[in-house]
PDB file of N, CA and C in Angstrom:
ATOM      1  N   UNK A   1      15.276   9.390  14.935  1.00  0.00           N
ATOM      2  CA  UNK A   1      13.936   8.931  15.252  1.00  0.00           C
ATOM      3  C   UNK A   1      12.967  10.093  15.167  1.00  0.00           C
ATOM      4  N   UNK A   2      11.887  10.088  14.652  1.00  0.00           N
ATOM      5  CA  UNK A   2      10.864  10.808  14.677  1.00  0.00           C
ATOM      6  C   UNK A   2      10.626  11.228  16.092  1.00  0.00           C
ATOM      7  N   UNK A   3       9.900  12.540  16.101  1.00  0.00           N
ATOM      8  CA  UNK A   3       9.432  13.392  17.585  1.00  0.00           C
ATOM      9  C   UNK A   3       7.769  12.308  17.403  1.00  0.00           C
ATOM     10  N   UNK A   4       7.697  11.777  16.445  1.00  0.00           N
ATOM     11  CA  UNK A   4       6.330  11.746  16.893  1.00  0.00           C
ATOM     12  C   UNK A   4       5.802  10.127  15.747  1.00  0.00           C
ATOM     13  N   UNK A   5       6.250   8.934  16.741  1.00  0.00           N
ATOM     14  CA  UNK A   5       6.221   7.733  16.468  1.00  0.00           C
ATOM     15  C   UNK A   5       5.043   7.341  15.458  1.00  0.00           C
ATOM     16  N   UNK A   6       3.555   8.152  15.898  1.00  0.00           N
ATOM     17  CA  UNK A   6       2.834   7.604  15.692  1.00  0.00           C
ATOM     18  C   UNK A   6       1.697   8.429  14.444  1.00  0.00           C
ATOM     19  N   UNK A   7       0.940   8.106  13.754  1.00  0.00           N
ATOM     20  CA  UNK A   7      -0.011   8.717  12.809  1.00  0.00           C
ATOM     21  C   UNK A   7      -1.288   8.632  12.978  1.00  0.00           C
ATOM     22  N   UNK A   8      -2.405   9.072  12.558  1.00  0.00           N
ATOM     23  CA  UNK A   8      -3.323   9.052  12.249  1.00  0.00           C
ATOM     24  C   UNK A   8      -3.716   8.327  10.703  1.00  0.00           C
ATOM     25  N   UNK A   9      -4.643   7.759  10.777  1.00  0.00           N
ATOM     26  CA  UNK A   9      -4.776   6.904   9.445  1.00  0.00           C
ATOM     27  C   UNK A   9      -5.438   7.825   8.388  1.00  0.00           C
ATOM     28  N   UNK A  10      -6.294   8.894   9.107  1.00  0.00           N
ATOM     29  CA  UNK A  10      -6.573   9.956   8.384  1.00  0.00           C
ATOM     30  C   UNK A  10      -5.365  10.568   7.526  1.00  0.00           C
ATOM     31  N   UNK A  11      -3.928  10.925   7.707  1.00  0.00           N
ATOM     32  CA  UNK A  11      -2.790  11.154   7.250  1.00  0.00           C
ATOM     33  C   UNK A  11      -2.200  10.539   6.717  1.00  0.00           C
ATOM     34  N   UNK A  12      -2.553   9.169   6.987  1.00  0.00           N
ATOM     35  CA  UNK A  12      -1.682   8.527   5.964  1.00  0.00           C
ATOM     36  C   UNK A  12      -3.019   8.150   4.710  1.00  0.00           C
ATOM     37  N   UNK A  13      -3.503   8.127   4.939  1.00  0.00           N
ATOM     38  CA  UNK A  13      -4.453   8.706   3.313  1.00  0.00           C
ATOM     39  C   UNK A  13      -4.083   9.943   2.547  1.00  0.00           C
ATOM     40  N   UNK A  14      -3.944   9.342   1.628  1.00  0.00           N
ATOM     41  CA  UNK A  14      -3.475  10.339   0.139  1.00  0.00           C
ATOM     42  C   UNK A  14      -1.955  10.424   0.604  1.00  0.00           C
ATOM     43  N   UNK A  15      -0.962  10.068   1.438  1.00  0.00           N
ATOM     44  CA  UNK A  15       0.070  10.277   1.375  1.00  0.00           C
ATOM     45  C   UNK A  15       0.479   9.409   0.073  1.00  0.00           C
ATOM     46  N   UNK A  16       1.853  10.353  -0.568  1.00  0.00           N
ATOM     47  CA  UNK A  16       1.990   9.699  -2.127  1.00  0.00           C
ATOM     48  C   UNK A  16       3.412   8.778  -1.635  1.00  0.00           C
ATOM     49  N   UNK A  17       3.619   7.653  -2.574  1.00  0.00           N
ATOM     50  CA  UNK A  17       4.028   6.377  -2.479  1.00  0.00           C
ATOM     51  C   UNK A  17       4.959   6.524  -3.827  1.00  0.00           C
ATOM     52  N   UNK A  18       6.354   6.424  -3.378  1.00  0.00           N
ATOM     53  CA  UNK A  18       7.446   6.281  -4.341  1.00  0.00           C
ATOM     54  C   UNK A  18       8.236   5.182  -4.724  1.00  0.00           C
ATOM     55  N   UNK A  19       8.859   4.992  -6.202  1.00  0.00           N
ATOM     56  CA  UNK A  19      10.019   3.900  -6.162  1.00  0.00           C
ATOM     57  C   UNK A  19      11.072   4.421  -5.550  1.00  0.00           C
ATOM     58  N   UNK A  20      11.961   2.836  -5.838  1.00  0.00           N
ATOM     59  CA  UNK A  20      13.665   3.259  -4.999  1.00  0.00           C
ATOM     60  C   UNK A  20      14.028   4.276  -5.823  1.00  0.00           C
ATOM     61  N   UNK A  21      13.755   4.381  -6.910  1.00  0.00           N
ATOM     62  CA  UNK A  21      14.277   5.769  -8.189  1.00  0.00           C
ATOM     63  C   UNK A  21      13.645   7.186  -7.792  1.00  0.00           C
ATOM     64  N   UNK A  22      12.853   7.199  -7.087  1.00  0.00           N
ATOM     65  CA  UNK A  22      12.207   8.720  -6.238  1.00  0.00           C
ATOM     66  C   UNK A  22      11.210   9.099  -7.148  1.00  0.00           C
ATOM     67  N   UNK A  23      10.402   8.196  -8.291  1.00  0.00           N
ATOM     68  CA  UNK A  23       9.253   8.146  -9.262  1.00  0.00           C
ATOM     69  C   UNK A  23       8.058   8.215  -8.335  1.00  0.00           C
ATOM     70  N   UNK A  24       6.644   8.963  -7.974  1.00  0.00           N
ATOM     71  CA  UNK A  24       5.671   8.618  -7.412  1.00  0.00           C
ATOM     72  C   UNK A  24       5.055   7.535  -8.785  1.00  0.00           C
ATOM     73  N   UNK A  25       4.667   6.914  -7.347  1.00  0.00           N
ATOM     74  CA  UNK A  25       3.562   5.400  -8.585  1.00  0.00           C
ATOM     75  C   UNK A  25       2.542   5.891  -7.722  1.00  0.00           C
ATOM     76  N   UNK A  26       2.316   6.459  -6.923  1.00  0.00           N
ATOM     77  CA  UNK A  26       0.620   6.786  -6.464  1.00  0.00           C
ATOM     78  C   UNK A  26       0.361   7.485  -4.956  1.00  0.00           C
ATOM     79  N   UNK A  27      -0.389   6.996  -4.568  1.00  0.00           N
ATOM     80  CA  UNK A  27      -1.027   7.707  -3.266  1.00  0.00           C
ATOM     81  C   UNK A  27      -1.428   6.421  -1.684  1.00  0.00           C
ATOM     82  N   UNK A  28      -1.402   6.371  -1.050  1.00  0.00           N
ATOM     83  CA  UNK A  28      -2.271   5.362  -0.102  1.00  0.00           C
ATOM     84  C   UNK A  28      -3.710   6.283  -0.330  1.00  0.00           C
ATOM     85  N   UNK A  29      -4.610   5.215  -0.381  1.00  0.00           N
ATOM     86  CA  UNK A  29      -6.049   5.499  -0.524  1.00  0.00           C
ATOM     87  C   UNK A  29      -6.619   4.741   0.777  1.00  0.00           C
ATOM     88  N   UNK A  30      -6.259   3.939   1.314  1.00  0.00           N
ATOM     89  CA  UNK A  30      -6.901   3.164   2.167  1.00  0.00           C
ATOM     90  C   UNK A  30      -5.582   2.021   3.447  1.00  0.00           C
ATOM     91  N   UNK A  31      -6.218   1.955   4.546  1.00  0.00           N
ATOM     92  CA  UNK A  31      -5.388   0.829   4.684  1.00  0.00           C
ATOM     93  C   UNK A  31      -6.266   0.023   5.758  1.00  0.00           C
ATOM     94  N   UNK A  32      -5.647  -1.493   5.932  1.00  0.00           N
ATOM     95  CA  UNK A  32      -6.513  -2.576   5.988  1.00  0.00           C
ATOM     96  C   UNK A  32      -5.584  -3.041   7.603  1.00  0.00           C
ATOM     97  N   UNK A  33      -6.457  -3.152   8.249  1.00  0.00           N
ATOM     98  CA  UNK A  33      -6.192  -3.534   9.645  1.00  0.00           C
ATOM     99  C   UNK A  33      -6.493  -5.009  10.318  1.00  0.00           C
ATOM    100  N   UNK A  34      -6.035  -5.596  10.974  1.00  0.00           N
ATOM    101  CA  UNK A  34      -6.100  -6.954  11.596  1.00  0.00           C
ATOM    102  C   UNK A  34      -6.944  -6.742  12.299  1.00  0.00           C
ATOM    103  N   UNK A  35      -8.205  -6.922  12.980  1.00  0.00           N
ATOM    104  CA  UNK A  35      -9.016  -6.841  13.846  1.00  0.00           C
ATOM    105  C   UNK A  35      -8.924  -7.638  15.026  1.00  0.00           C
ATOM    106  N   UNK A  36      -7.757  -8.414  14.951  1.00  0.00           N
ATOM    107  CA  UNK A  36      -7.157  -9.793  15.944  1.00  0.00           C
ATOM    108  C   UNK A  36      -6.083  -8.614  16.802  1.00  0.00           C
ATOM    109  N   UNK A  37      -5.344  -8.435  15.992  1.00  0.00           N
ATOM    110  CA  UNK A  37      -4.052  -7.742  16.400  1.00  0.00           C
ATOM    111  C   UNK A  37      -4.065  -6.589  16.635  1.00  0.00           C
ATOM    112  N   UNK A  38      -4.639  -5.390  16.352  1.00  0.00           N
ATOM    113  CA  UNK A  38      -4.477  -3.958  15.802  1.00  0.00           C
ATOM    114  C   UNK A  38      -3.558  -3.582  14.741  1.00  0.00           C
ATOM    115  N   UNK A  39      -2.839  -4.651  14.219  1.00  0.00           N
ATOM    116  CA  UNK A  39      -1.489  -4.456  13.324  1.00  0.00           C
ATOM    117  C   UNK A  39      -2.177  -3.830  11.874  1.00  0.00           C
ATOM    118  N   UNK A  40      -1.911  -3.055  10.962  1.00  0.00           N
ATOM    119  CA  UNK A  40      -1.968  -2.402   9.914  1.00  0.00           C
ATOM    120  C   UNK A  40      -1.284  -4.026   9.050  1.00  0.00           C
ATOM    121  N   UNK A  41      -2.317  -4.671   8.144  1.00  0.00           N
ATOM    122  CA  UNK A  41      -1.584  -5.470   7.145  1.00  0.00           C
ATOM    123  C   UNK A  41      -1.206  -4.856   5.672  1.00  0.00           C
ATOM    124  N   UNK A  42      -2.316  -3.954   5.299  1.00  0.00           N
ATOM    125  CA  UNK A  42      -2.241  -3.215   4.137  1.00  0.00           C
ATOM    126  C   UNK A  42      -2.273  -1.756   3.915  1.00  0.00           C
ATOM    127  N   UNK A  43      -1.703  -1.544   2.926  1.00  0.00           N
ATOM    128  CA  UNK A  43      -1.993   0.178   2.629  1.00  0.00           C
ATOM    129  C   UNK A  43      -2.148  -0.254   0.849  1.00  0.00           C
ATOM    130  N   UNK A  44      -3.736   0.132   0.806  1.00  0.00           N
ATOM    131  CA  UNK A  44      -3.890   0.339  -0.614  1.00  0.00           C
ATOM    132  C   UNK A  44      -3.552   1.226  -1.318  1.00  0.00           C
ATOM    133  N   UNK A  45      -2.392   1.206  -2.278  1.00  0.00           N
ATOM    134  CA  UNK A  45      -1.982   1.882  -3.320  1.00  0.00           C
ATOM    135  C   UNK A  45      -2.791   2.671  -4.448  1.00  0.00           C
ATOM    136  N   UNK A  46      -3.663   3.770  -4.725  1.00  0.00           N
ATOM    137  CA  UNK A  46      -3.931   3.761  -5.401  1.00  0.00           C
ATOM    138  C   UNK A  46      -2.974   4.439  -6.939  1.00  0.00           C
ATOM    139  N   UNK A  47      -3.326   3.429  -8.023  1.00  0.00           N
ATOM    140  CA  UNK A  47      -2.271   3.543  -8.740  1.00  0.00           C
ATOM    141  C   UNK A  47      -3.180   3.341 -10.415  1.00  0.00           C
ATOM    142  N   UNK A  48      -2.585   4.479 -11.508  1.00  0.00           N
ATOM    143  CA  UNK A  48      -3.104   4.083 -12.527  1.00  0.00           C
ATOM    144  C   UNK A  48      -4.191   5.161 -12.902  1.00  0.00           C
ATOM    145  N   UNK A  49      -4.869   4.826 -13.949  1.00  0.00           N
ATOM    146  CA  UNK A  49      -5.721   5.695 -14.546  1.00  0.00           C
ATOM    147  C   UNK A  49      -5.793   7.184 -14.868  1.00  0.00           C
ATOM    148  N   UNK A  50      -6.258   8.149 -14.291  1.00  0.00           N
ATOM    149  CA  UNK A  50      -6.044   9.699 -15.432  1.00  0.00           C
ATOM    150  C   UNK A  50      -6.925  10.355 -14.328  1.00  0.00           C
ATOM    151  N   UNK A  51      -6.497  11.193 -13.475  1.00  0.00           N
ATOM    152  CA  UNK A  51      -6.762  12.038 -12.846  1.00  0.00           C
ATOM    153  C   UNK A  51      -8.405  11.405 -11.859  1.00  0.00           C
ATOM    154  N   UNK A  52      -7.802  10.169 -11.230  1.00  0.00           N
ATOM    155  CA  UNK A  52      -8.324   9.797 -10.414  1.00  0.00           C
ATOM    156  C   UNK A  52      -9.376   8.363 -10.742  1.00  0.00           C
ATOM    157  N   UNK A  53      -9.850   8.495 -12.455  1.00  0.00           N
ATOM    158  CA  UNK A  53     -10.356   7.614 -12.920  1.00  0.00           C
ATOM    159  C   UNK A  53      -9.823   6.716 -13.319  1.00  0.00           C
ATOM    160  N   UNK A  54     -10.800   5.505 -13.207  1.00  0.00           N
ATOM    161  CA  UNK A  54      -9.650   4.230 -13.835  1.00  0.00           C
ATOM    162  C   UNK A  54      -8.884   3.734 -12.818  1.00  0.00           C
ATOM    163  N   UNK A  55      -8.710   4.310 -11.610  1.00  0.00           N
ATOM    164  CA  UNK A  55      -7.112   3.958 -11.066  1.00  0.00           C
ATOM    165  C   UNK A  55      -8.286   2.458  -9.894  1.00  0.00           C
ATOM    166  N   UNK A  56      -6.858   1.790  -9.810  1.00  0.00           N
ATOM    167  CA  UNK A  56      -6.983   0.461  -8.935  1.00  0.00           C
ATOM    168  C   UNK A  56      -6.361   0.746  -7.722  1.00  0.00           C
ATOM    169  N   UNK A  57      -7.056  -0.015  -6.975  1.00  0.00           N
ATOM    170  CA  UNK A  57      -6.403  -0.324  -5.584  1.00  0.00           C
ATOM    171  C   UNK A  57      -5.292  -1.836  -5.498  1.00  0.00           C
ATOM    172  N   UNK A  58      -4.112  -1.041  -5.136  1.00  0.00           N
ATOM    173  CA  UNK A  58      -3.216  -2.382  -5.232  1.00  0.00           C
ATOM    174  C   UNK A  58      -2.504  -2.810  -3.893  1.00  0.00           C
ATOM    175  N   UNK A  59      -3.085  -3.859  -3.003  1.00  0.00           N
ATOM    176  CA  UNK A  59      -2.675  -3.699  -1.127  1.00  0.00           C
ATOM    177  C   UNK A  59      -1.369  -4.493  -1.135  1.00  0.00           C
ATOM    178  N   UNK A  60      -0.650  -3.473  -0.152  1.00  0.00           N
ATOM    179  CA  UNK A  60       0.617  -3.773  -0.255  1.00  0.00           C
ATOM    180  C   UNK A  60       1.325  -3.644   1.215  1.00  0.00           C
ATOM    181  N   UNK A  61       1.692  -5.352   1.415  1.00  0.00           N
ATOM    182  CA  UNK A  61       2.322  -5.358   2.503  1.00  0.00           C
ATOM    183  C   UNK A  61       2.946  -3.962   3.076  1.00  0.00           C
ATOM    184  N   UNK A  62       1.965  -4.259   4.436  1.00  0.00           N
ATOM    185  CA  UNK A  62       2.298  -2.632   5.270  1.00  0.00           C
ATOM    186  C   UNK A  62       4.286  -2.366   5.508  1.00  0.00           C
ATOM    187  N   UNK A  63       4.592  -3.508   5.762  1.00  0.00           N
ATOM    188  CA  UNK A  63       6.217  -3.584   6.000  1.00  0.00           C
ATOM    189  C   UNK A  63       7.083  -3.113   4.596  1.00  0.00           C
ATOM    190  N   UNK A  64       5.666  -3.025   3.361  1.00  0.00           N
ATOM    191  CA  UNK A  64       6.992  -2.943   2.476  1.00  0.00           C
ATOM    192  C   UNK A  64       7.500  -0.946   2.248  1.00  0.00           C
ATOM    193  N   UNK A  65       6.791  -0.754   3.052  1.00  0.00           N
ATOM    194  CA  UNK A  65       6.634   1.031   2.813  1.00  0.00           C
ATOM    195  C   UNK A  65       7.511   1.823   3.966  1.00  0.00           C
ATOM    196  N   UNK A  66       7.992   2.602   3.676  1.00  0.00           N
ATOM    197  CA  UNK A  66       9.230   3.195   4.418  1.00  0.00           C
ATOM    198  C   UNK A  66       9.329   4.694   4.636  1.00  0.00           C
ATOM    199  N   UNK A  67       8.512   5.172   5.189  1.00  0.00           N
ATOM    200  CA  UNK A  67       8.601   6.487   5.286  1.00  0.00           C
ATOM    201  C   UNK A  67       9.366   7.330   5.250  1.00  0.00           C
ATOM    202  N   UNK A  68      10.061   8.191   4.180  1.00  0.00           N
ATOM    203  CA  UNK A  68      10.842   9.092   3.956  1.00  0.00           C
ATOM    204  C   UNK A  68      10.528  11.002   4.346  1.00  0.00           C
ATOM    205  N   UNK A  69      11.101  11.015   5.483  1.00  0.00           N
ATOM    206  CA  UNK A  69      10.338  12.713   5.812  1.00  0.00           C
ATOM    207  C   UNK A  69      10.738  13.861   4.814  1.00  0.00           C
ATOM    208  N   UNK A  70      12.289  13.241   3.721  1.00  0.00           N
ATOM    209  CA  UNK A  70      12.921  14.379   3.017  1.00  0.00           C
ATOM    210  C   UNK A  70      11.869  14.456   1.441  1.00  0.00           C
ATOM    211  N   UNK A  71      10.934  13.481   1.279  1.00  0.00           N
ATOM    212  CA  UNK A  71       9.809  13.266   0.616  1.00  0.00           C
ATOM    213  C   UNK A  71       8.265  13.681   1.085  1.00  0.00           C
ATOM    214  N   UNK A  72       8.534  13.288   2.352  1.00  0.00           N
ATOM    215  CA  UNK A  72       6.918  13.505   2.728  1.00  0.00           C
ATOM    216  C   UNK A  72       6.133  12.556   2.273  1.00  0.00           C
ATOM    217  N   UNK A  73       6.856  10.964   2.291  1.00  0.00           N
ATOM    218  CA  UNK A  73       5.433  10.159   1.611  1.00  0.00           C
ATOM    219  C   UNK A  73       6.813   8.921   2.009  1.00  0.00           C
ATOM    220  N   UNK A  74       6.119   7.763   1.556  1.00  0.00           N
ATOM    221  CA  UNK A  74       6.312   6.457   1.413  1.00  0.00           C
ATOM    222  C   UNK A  74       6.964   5.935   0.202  1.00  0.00           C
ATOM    223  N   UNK A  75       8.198   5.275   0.289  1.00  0.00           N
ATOM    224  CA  UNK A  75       9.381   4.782  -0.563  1.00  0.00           C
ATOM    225  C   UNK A  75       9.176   2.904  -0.559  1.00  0.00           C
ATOM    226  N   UNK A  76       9.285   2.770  -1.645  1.00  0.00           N
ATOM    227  CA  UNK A  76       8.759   1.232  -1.698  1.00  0.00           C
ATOM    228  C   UNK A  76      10.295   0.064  -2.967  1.00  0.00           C
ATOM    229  N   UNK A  77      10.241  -0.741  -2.141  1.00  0.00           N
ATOM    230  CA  UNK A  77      11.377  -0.998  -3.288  1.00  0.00           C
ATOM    231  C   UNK A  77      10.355  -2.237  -4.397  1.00  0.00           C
ATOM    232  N   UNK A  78      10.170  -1.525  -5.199  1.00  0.00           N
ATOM    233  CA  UNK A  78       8.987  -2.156  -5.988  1.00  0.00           C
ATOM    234  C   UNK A  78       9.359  -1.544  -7.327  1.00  0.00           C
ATOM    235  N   UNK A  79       9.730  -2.439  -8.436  1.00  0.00           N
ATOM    236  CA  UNK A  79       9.409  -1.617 -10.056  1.00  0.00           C
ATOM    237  C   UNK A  79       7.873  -1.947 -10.488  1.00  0.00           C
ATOM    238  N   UNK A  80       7.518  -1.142 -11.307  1.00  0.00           N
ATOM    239  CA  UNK A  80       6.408  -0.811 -12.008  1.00  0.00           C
ATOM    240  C   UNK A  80       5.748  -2.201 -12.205  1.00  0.00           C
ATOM    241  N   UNK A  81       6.725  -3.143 -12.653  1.00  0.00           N
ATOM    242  CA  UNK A  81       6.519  -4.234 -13.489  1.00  0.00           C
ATOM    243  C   UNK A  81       5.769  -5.298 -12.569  1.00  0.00           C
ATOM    244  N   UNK A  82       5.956  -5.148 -11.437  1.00  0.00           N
ATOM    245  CA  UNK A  82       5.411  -6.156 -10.277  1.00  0.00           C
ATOM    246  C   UNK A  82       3.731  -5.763 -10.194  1.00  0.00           C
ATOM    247  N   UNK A  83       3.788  -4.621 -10.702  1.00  0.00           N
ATOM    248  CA  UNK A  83       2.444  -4.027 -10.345  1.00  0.00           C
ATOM    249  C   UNK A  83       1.442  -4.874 -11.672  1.00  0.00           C
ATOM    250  N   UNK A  84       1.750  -5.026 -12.680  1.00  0.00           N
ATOM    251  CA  UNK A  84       1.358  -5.316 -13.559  1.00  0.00           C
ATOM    252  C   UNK A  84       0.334  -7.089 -13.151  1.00  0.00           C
ATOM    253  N   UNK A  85       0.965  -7.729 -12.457  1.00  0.00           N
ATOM    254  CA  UNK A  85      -0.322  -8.887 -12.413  1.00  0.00           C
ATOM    255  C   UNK A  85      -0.225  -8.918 -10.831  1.00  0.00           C
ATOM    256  N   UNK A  86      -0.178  -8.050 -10.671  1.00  0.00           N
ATOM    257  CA  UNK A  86      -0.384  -8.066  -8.617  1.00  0.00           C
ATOM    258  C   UNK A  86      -2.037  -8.064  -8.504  1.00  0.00           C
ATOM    259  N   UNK A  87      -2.084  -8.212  -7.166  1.00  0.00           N
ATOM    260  CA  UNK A  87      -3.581  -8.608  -6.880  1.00  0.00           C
ATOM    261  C   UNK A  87      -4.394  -6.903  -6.766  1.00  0.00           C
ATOM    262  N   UNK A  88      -5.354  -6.632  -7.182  1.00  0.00           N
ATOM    263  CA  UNK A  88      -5.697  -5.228  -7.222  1.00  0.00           C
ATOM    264  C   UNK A  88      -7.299  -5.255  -7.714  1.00  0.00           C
ATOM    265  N   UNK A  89      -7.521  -4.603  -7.378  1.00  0.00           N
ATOM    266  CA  UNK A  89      -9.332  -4.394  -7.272  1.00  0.00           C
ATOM    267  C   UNK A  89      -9.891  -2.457  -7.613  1.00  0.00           C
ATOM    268  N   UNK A  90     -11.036  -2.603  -8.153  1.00  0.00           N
ATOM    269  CA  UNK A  90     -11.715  -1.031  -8.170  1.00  0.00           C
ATOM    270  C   UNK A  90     -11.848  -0.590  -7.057  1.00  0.00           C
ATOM    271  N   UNK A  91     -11.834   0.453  -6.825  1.00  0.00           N
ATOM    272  CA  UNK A  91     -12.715   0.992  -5.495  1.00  0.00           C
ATOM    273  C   UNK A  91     -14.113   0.685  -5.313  1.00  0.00           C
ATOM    274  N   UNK A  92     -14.689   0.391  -5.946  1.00  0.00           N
ATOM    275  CA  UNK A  92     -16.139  -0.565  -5.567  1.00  0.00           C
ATOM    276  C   UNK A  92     -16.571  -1.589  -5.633  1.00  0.00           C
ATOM    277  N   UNK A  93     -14.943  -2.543  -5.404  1.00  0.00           N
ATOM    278  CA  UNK A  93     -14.826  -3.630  -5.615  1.00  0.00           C
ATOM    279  C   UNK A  93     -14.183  -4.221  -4.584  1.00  0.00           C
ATOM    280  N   UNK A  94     -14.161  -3.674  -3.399  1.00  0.00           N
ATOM    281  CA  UNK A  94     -13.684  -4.005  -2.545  1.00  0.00           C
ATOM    282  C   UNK A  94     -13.275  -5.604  -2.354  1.00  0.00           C
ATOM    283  N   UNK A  95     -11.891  -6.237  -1.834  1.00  0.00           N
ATOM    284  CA  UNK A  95     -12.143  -7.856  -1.954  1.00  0.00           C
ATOM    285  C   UNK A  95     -12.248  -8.255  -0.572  1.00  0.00           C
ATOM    286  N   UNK A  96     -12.807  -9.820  -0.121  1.00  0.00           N
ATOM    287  CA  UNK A  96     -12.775 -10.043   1.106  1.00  0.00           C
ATOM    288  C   UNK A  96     -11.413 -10.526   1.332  1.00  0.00           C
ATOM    289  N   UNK A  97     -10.894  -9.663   2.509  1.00  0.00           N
ATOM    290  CA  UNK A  97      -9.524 -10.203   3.502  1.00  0.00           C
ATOM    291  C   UNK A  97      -9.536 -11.228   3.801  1.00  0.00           C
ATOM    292  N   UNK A  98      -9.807 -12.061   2.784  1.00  0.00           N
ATOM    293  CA  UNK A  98      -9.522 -13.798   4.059  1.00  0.00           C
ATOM    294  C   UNK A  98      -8.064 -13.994   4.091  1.00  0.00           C
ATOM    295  N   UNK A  99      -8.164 -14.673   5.016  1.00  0.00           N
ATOM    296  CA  UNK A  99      -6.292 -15.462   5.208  1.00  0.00           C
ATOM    297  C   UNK A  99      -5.933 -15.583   3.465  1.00  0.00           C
ATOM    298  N   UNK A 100      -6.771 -16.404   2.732  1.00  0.00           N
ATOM    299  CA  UNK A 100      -5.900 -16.837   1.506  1.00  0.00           C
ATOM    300  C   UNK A 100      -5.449 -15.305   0.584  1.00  0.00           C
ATOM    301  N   UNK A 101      -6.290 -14.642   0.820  1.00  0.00           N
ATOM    302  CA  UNK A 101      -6.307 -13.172  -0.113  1.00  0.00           C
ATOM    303  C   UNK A 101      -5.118 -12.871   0.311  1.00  0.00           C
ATOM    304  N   UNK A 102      -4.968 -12.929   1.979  1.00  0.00           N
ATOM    305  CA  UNK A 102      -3.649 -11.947   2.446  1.00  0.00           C
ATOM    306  C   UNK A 102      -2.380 -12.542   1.770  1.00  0.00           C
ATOM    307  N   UNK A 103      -2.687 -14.117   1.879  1.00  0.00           N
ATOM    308  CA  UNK A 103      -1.051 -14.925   1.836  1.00  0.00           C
ATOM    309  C   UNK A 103      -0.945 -14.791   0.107  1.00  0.00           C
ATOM    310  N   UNK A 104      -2.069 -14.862  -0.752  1.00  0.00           N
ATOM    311  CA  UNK A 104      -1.787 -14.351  -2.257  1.00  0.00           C
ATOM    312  C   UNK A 104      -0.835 -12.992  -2.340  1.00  0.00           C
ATOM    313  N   UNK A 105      -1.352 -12.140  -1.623  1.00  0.00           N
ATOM    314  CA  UNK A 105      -0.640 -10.865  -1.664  1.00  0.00           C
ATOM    315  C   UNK A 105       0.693 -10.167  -0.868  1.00  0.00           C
ATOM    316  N   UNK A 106       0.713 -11.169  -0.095  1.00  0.00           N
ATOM    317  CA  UNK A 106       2.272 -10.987   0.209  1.00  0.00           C
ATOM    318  C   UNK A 106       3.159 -12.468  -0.152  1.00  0.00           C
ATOM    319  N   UNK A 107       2.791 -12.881  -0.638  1.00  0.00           N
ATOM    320  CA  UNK A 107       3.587 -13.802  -1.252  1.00  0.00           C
ATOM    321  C   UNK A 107       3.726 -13.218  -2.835  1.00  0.00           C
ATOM    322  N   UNK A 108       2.749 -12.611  -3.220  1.00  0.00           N
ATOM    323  CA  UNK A 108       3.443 -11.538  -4.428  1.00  0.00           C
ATOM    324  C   UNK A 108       4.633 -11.052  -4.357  1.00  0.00           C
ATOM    325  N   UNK A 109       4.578 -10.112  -3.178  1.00  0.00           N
ATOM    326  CA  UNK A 109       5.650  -9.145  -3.024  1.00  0.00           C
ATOM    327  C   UNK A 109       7.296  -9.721  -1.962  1.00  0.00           C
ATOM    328  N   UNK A 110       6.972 -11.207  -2.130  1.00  0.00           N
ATOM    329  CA  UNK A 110       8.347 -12.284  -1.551  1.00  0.00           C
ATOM    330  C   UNK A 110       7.946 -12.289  -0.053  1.00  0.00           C
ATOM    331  N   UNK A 111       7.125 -11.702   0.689  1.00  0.00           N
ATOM    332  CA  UNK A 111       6.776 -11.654   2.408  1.00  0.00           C
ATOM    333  C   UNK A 111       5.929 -12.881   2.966  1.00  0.00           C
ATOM    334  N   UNK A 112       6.377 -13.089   3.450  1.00  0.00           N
ATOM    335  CA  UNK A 112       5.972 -15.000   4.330  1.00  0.00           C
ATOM    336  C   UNK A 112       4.287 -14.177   4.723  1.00  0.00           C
ATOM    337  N   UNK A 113       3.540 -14.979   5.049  1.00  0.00           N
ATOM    338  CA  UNK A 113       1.970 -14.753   5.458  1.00  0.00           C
ATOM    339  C   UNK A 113       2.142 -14.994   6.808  1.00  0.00           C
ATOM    340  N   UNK A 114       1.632 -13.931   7.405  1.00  0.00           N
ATOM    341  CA  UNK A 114       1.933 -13.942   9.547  1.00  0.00           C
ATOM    342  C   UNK A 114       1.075 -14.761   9.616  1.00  0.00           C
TER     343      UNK A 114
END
């Protein structure tokens, strides 16, 4: 168990985000909070484009990310290929969180909608 359960959301920004193969596919850029619950639903992936441009935000069930300390970042059992018509937006494109957005996007990634 970790000495220290808990994070700052400041830290987990820019932490980088790996496959089960130990490949980085990107960074957390953002993450998206329940305002009902306090529960963390998303951590936006940012993923794609060429040295920061171009790249999309792709939100991804908070449960599906697994913190690895011998990495220093987040392990995801996700191939590339899922990423390809997943739900994902610009950074100045922010989308609205409604219920249906959430249950689109974890029903992408096989996770029932809380």
């Amino acid at each position: 168990m970790s000495l220290h359960p808990t994070i700052s959301s400041a830290k987990v920004e820019g932490t980088a985000v790996y496959d089960l193969a130990g490949d980085k596919l990107g960074a957390i850029d953002d993450l998206v909070i329940d305002k009902r619950t306090g529960h963390v639903r998303y951590a936006a992936l940012e993923f794609g484009g060429f040295l920061g441009l171009g790249t999309d935000r792709y939100p991804l069930p908070w449960d599906m990310l697994k913190y690895d300390t011998s990495k220093d970042g987040y392990v995801v059992n996700l191939d590339r290929d899922l990423l390809t018509d997943a739900p994902r937006y610009a950074k100045d494109a922010v989308p609205a969180y409604t219920e249906d957005y959430g249950r689109s996007v974890y029903t992408h990634y096989g996770f029932n909608w809380q």
